[in-house]
N, C-alpha and C. Protein backbone atom coordinates (compact mmCIF):
# COMPACT_ATOMS: atom_id res chain seq x y z
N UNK A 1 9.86 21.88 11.11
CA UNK A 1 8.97 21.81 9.98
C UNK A 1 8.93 20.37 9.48
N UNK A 2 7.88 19.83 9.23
CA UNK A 2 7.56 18.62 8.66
C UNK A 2 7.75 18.44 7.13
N UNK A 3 8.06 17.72 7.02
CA UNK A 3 8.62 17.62 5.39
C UNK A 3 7.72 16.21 4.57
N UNK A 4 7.00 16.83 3.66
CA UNK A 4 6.49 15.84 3.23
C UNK A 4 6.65 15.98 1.25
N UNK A 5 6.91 14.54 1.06
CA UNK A 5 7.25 13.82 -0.18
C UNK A 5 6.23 12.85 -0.89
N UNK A 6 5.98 13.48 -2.14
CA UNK A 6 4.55 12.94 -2.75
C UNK A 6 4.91 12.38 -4.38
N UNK A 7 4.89 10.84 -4.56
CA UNK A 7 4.99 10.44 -5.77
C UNK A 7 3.88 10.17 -6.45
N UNK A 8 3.81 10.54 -7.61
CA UNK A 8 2.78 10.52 -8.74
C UNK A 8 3.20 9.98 -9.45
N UNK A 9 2.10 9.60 -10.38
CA UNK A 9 2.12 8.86 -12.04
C UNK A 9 2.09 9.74 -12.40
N UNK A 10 2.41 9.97 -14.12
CA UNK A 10 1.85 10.56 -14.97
C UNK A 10 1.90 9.86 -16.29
N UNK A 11 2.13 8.89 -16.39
CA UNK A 11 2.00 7.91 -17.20
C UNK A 11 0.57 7.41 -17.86
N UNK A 12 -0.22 7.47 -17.20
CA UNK A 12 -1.70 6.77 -16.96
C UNK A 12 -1.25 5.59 -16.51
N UNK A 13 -0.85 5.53 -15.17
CA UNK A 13 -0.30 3.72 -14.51
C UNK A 13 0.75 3.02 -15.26
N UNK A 14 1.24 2.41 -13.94
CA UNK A 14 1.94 0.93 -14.63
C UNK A 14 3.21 2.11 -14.41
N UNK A 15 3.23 2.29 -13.74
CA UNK A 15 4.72 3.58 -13.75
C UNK A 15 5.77 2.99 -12.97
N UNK A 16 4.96 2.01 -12.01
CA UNK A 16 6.20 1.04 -10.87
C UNK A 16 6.08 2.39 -9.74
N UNK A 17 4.81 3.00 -9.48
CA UNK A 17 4.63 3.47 -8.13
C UNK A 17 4.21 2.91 -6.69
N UNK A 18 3.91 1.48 -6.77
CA UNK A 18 4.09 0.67 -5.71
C UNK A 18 5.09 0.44 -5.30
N UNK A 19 5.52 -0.42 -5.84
CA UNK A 19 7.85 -0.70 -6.13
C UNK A 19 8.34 0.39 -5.17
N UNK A 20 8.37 1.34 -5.72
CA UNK A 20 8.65 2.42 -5.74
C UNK A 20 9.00 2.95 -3.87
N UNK A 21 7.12 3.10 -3.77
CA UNK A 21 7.21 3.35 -2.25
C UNK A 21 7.26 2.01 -1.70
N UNK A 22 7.17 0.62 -1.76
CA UNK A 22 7.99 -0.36 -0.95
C UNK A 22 9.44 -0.02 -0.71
N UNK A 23 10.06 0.26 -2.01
CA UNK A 23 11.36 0.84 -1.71
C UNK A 23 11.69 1.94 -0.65
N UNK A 24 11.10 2.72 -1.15
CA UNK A 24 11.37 4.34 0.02
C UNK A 24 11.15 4.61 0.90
N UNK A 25 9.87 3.38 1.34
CA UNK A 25 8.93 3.46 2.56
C UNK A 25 9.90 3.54 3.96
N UNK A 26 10.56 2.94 4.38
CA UNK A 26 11.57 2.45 5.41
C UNK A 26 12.21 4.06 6.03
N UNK A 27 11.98 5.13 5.25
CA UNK A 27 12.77 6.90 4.95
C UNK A 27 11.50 7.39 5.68
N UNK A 28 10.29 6.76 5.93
CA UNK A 28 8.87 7.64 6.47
C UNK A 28 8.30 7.11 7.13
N UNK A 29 7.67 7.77 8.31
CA UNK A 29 6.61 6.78 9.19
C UNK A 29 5.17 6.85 9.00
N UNK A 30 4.72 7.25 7.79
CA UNK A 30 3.35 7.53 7.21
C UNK A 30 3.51 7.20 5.97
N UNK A 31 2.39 6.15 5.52
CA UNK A 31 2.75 5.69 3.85
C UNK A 31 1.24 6.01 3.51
N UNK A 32 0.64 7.03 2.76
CA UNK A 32 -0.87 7.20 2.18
C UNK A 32 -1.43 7.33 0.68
N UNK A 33 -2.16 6.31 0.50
CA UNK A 33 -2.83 6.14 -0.40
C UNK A 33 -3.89 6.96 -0.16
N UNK A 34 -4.00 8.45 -1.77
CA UNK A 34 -4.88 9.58 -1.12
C UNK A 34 -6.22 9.49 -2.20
N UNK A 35 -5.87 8.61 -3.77
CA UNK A 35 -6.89 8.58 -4.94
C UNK A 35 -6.84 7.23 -5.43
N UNK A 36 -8.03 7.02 -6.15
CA UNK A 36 -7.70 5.97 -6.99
C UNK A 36 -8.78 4.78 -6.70
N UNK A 37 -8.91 3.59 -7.23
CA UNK A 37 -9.95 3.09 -6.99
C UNK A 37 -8.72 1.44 -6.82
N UNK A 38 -9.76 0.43 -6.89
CA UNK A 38 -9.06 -1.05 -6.68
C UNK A 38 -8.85 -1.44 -7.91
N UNK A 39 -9.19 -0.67 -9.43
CA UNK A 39 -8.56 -0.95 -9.98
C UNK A 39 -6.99 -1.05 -10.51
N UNK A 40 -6.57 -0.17 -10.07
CA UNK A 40 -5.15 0.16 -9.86
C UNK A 40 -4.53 -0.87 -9.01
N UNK A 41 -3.84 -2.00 -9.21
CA UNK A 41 -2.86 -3.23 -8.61
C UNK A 41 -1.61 -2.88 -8.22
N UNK A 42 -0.98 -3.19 -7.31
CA UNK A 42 0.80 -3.37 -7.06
C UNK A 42 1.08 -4.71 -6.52
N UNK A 43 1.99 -4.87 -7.17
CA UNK A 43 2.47 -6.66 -6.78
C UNK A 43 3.87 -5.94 -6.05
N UNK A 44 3.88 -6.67 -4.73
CA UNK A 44 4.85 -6.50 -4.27
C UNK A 44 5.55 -7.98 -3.39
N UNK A 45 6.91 -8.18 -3.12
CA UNK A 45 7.08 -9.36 -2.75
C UNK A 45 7.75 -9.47 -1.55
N UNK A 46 7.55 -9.94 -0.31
CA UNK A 46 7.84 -9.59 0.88
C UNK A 46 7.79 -11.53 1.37
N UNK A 47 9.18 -11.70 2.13
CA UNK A 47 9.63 -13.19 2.28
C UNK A 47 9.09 -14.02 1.72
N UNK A 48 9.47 -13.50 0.72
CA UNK A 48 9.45 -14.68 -0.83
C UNK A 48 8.12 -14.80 -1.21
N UNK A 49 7.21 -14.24 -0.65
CA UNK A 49 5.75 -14.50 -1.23
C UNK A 49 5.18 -13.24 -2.09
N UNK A 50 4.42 -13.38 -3.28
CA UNK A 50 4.21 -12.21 -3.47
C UNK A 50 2.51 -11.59 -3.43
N UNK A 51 2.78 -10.59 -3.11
CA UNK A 51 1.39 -9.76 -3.10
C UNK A 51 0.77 -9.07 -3.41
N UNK A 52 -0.38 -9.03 -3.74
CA UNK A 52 -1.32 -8.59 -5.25
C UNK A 52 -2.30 -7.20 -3.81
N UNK A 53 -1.75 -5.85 -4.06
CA UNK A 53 -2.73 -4.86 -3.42
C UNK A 53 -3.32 -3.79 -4.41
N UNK A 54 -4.62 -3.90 -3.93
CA UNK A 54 -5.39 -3.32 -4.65
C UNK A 54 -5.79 -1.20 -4.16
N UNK A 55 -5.84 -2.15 -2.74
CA UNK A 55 -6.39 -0.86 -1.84
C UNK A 55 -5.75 -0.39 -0.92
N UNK A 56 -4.99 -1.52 -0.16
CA UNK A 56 -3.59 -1.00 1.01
C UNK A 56 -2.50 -0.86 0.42
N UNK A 57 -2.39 0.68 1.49
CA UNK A 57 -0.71 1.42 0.80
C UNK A 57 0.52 0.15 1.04
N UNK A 58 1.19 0.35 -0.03
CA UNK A 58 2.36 -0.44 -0.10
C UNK A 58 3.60 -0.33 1.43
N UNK A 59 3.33 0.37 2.14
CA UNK A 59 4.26 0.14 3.22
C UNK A 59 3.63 -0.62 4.05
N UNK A 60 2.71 -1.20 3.95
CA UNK A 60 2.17 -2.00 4.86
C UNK A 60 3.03 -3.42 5.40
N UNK A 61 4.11 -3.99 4.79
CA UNK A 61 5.47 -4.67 4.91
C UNK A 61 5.89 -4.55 6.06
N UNK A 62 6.07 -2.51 6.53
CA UNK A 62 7.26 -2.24 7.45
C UNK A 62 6.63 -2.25 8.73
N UNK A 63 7.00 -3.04 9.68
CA UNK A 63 5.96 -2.70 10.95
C UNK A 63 6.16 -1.37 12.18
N UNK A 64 6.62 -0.60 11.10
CA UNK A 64 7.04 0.88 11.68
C UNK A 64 6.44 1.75 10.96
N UNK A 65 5.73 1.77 10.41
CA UNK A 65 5.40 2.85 9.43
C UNK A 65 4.09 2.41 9.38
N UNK A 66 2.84 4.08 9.70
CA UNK A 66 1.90 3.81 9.57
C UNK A 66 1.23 3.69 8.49
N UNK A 67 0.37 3.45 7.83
CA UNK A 67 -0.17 3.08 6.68
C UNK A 67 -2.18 3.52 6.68
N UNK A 68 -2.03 4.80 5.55
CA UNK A 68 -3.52 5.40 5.51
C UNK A 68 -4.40 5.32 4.14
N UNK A 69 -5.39 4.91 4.41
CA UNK A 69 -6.23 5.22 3.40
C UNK A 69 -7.08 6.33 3.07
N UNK A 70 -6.87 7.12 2.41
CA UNK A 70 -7.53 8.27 2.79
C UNK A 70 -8.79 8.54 2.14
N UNK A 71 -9.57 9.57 2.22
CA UNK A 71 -10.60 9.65 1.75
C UNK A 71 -11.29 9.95 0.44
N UNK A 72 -10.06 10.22 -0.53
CA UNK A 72 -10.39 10.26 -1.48
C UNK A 72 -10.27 8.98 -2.41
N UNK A 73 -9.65 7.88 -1.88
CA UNK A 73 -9.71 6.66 -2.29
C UNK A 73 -10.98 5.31 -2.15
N UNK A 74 -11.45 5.03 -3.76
CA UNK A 74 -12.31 4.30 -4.21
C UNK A 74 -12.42 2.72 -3.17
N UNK A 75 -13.13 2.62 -2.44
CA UNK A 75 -13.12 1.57 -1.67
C UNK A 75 -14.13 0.34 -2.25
N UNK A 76 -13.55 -0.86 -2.81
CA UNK A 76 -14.36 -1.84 -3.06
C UNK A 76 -14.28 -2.75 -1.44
N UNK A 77 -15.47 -2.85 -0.91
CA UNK A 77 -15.33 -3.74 0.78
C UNK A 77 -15.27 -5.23 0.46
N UNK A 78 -15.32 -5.78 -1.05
CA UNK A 78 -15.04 -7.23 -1.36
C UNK A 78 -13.99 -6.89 -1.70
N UNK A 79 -12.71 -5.94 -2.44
CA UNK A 79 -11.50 -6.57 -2.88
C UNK A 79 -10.78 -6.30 -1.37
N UNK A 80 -11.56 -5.23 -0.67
CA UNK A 80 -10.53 -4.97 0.67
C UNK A 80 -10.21 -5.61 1.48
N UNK A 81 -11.53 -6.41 1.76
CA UNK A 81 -12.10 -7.81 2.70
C UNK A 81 -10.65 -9.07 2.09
N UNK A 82 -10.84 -8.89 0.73
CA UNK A 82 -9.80 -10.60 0.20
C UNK A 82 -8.27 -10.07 0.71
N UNK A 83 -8.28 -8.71 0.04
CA UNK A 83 -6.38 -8.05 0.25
C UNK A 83 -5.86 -8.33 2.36
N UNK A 84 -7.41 -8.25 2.90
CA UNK A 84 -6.57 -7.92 4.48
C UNK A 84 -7.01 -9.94 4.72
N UNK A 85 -7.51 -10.54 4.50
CA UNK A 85 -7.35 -11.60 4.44
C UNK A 85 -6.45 -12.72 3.58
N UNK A 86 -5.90 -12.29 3.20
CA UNK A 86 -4.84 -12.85 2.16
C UNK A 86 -3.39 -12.15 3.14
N UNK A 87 -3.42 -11.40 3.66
CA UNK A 87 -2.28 -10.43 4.04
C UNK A 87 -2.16 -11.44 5.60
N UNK A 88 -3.63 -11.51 6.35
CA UNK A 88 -3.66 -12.63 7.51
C UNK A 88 -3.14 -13.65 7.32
N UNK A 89 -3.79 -14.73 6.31
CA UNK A 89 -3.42 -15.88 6.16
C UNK A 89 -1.70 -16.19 5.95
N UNK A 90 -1.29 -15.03 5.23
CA UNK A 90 0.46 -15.43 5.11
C UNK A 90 1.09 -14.48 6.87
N UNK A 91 0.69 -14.42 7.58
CA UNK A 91 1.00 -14.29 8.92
C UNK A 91 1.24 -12.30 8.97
N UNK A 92 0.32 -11.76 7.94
CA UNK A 92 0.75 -10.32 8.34
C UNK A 92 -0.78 -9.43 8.58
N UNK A 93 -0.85 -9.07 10.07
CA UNK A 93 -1.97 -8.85 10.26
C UNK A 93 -2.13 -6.89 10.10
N UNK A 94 -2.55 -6.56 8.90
CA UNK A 94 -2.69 -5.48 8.96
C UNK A 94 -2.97 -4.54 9.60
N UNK A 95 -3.69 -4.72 10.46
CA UNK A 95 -4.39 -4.08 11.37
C UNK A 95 -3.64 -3.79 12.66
N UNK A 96 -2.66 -4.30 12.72
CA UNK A 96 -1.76 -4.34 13.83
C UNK A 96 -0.86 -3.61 13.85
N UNK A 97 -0.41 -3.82 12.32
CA UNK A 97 0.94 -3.21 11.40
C UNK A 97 0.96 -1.78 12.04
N UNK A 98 1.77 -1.02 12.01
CA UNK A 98 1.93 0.17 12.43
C UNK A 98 1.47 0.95 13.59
């Protein structure tokens, strides 16, 4: 049986649910972002640089763990376009990741 583990806000944001699954991520080989739009931010900091995601799930770090966007999530194609180009330029090619 597959076992699956689902963290929520209930705060209205700002709860440290990015943090959160950067932390835990490394325990799963599927990290999915299932709601929500690009307004919702996680700063996360990975060899010393830090990173501002709007739209990619926070395990995107581990290069073992796949990483989904799913369909109920708000897609802006300009903040997505800057987040996977910003993620290139510091040498982490998303698209590869997992």
């Amino acid at each position: 049986m597959t076992q699956v583990d689902v963290l929520l806000g209930l705060q209205w944001g700002d709860e440290g649910k990015g943090k959160i699954v950067d932390v835990l991520s490394p325990k799963y080989d599927l990290i999915a972002r299932f709601q929500g739009g690009p307004n919702a931010g996680h700063t996360l900091e990975f060899d010393g640089k830090k990173f501002v995601l709007n739209t990619i799930p926070s395990g995107i770090f581990n290069e073992n763990i796949m990483n989904l966007i799913g369909n109920g999530v708000v897609i802006d194609p300009i903040i997505l376009k800057r987040e996977l180009d910003n993620l290139k330029t510091a040498g982490h090619d998303p698209v590869a990741a997992g």
